[in-house]
Protein backbone atom coordinates (compact mmCIF):
# COMPACT_ATOMS: atom_id res chain seq x y z
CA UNK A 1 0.00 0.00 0.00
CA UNK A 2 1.32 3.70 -0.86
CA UNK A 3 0.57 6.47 1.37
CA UNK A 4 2.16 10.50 1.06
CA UNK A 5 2.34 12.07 4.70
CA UNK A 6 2.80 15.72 5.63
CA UNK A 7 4.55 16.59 8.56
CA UNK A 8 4.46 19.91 10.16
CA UNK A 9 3.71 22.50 13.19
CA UNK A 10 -0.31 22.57 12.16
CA UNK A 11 -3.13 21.21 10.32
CA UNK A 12 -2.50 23.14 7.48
CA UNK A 13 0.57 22.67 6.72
CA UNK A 14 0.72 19.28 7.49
CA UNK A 15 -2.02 19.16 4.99
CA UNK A 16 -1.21 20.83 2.52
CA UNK A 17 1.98 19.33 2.49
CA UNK A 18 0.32 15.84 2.46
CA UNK A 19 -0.39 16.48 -1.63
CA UNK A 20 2.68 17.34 -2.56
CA UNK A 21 4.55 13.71 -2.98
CA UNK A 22 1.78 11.58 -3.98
CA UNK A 23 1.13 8.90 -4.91
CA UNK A 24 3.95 7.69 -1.76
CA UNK A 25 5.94 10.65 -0.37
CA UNK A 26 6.57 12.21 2.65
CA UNK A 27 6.94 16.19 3.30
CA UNK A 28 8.60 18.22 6.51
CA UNK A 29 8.10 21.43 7.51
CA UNK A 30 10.09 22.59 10.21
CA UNK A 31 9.13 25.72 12.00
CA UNK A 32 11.68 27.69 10.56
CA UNK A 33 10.63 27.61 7.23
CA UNK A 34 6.67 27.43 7.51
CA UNK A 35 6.38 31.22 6.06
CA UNK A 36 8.67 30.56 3.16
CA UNK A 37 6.95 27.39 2.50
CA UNK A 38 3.49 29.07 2.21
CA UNK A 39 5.10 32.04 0.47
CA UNK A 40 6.67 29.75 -2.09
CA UNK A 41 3.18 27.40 -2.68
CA UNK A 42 1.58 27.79 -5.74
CA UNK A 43 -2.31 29.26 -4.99
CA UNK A 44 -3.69 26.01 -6.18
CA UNK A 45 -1.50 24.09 -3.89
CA UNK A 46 -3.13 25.37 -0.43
CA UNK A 47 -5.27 23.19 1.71
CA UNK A 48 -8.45 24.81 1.87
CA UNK A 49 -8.26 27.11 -1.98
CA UNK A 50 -10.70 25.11 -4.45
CA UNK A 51 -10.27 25.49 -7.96
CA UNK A 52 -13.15 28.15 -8.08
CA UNK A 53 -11.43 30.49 -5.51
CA UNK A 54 -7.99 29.99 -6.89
CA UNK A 55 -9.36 30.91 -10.37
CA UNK A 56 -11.02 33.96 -8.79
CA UNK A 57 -7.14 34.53 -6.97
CA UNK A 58 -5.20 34.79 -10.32
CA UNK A 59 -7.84 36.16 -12.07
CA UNK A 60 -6.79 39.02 -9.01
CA UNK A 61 -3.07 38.85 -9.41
CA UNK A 62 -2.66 36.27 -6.81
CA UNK A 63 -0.31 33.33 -8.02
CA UNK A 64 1.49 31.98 -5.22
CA UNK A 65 1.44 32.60 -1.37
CA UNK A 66 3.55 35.66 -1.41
CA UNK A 67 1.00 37.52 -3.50
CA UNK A 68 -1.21 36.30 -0.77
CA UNK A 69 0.34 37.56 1.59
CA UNK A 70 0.71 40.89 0.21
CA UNK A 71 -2.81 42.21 1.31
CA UNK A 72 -3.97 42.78 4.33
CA UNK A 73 -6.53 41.01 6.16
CA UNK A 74 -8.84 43.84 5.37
CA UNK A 75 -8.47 43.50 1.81
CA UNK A 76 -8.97 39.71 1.53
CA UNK A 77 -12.08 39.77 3.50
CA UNK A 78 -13.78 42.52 1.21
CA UNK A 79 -12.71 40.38 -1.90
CA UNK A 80 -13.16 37.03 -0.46
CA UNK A 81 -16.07 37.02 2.93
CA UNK A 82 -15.06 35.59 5.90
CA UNK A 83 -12.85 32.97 4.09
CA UNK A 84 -10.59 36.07 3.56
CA UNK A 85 -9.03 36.27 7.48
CA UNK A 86 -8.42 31.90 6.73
CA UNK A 87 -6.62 33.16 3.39
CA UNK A 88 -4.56 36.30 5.54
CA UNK A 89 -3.19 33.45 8.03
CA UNK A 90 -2.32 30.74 5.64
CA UNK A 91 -0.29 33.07 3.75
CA UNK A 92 1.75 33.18 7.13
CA UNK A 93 1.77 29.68 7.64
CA UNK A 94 -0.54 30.25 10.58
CA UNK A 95 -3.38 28.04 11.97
CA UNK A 96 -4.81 27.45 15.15
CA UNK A 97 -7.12 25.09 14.62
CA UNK A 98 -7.14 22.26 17.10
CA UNK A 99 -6.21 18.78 16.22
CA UNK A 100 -8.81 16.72 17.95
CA UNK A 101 -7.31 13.12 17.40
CA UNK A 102 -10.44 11.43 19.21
CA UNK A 103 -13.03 12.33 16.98
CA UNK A 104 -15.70 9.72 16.53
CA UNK A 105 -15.14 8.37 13.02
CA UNK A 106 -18.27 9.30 10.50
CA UNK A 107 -16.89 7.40 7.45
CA UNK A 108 -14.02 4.82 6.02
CA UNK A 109 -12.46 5.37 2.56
CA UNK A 110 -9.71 4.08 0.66
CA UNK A 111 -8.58 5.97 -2.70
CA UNK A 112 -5.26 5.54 -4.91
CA UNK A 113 -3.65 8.17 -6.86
CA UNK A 114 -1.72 6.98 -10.00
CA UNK A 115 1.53 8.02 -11.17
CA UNK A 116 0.18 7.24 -14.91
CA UNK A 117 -3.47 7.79 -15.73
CA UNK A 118 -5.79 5.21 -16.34
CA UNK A 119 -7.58 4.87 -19.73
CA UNK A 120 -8.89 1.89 -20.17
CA UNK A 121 -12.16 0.22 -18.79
CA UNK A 122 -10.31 -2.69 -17.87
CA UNK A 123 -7.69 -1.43 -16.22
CA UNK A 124 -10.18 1.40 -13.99
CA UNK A 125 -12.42 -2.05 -12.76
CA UNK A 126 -9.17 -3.62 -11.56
CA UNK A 127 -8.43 -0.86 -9.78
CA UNK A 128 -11.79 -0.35 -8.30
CA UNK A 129 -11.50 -3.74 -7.43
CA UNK A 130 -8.24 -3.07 -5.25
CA UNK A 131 -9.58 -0.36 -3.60
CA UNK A 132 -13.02 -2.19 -2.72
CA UNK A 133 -10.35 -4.65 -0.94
CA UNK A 134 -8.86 -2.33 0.79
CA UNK A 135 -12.29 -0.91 2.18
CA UNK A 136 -13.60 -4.36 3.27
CA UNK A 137 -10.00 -4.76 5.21
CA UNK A 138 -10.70 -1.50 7.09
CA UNK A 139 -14.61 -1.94 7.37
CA UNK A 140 -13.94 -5.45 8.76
CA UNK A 141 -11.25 -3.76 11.24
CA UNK A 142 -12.95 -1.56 12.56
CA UNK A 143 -16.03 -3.81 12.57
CA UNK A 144 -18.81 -1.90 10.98
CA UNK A 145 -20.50 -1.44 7.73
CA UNK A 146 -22.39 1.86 6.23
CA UNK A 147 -25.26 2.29 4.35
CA UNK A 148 -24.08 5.22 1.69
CA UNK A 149 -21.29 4.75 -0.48
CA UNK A 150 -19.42 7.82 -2.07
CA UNK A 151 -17.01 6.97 -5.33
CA UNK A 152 -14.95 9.82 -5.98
CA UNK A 153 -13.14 10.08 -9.72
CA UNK A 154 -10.49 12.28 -10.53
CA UNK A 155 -9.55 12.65 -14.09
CA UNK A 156 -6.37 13.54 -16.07
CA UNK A 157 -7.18 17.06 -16.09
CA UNK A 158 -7.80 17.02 -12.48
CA UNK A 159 -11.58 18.09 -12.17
CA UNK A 160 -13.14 15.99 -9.43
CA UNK A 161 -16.35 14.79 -9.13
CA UNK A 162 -18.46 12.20 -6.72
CA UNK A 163 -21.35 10.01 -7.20
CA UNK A 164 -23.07 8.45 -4.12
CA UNK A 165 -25.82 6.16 -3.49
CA UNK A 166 -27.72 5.28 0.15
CA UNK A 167 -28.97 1.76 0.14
CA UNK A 168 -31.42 0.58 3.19
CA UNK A 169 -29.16 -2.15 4.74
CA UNK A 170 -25.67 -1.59 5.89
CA UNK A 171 -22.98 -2.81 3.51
CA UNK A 172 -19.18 -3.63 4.27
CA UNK A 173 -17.92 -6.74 1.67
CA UNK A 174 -15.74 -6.58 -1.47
CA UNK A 175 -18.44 -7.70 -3.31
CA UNK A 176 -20.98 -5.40 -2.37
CA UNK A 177 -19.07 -2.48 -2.35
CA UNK A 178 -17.31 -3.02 -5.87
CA UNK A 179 -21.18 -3.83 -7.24
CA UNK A 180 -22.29 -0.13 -6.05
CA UNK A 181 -18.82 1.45 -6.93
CA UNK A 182 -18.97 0.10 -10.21
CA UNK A 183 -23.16 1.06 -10.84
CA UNK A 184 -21.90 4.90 -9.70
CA UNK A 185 -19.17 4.68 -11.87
CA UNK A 186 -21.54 3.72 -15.01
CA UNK A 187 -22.53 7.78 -14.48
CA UNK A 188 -19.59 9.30 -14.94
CA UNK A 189 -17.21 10.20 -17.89
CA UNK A 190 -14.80 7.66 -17.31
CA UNK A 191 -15.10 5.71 -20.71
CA UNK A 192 -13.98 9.20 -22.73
CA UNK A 193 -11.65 10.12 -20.00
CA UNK A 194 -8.59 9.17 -18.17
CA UNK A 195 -8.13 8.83 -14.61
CA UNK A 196 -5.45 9.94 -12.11
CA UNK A 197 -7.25 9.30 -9.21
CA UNK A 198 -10.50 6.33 -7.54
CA UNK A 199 -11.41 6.40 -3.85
CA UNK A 200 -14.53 4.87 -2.45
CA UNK A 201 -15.75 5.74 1.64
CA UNK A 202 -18.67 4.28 3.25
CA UNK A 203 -20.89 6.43 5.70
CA UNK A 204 -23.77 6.24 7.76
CA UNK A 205 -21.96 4.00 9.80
CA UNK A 206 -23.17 1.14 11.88
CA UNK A 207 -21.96 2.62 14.80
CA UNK A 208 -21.75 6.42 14.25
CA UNK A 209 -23.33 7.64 16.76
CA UNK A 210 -21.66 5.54 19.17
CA UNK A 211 -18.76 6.67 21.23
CA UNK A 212 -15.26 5.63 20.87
CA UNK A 213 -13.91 4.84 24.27
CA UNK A 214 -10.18 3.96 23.11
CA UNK A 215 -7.51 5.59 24.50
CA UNK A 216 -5.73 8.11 22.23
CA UNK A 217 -2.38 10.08 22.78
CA UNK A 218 -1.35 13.61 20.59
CA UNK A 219 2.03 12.40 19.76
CA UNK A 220 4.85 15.10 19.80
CA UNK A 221 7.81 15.41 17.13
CA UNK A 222 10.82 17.14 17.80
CA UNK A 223 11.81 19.12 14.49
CA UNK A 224 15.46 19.33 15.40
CA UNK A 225 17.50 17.15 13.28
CA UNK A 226 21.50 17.20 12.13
């Protein structure tokens, strides 16, 4: 399995960073260079800037963080609501947001980014089925099943889109899961388009409005290295 990790001093960054090495990376920012980081980032690139609001950005003159940073929170808000005092702080590298490891889990996914886009039917079903494996591993884990499952396409020219269907029992094997991922999938572009990226999650889980009573520690990294 291939994973890309962020690693930094808050959820944004950490984030953000997260996308940057994908399909199986891993990023570090230190403290020390979380400004120039988010100064350096393309607009696109930030955690929490959709397409529609970077489009909006560079249609403004605002390419990368440092143009970002450049106006004041004052200015940002009148151009962008209250999204604009989120926009004057991630410039900065700043966010205070708690991390809240113990939050009761709503939903279980699995999705794979490819390094080469898919573009054949065959090859996007044995894929599905891979991640629909993956799922049922997880599912059976964490021993639960959902009733709504979400499949989420990305194509080569990286507009995203999601399909998702609610069924009246709870679901959690291969089987079932690749049978709904592929009926979703029969609505979407996929046979004129290529693919860079599949993920599947499950919701409505069995127990989701139970409460998770396992024991959870906020780990701590020390950023000082040779």
């Amino acid at each position: 399995m291939t994973a890309s990790a962020g690693v930094s001093i808050n959820k944004f960054l950490a984030k953000t960073a997260s996308g940057l090495r994908k399909p199986d990376g891993l990023t570090l920012i230190p403290p020390d260079k979380a400004e120039s980081f988010a100064e350096s980032l393309a607009i696109e690139k930030f955690y929490g800037i959709g397409d529609v609001t970077a489009a909006r950005m560079k249609a403004s003159g605002i390419h990368t963080g440092k143009d970002l940073k450049a106006l004041s929170e004052i200015e940002l808000v009148k151009k962008f609501g209250k999204a604009g005092s989120y926009y004057y702080r991630i410039a900065r590298g700043q966010d205070d947001r708690e991390v809240i490891p113990n939050r009761v889990r709503k939903s279980i996914g699995a999705e794979e980014s490819y390094a080469d886009d898919l573009t054949s039917k065959q090859a996007i079903y044995e894929a599905l089925g891979d991640i629909a494996d993956t799922l049922e591993r997880r599912l059976d884990r964490c021993q639960t099943g959902g009733r709504t499952i979400t499949l989420k396409v990305k194509y080569g020219d990286y507009q995203q889109i999601t399909r998702s269907r609610t069924v009246l029992q709870s679901i959690s094997k291969r089987t079932e899961l690749l049978a709904m991922a592929l009926e979703l999938l029969s609505t979407t572009d996929v046979e004129k388009r290529s693919v860079r990226l599949l993920g599947l999650t499950v919701s409505n889980l069995d127990n989701s409005e139970e409460d998770d009573e396992r024991d959870y520690v906020q780990l701590t990294i020390d950023f000082e290295w040779q």
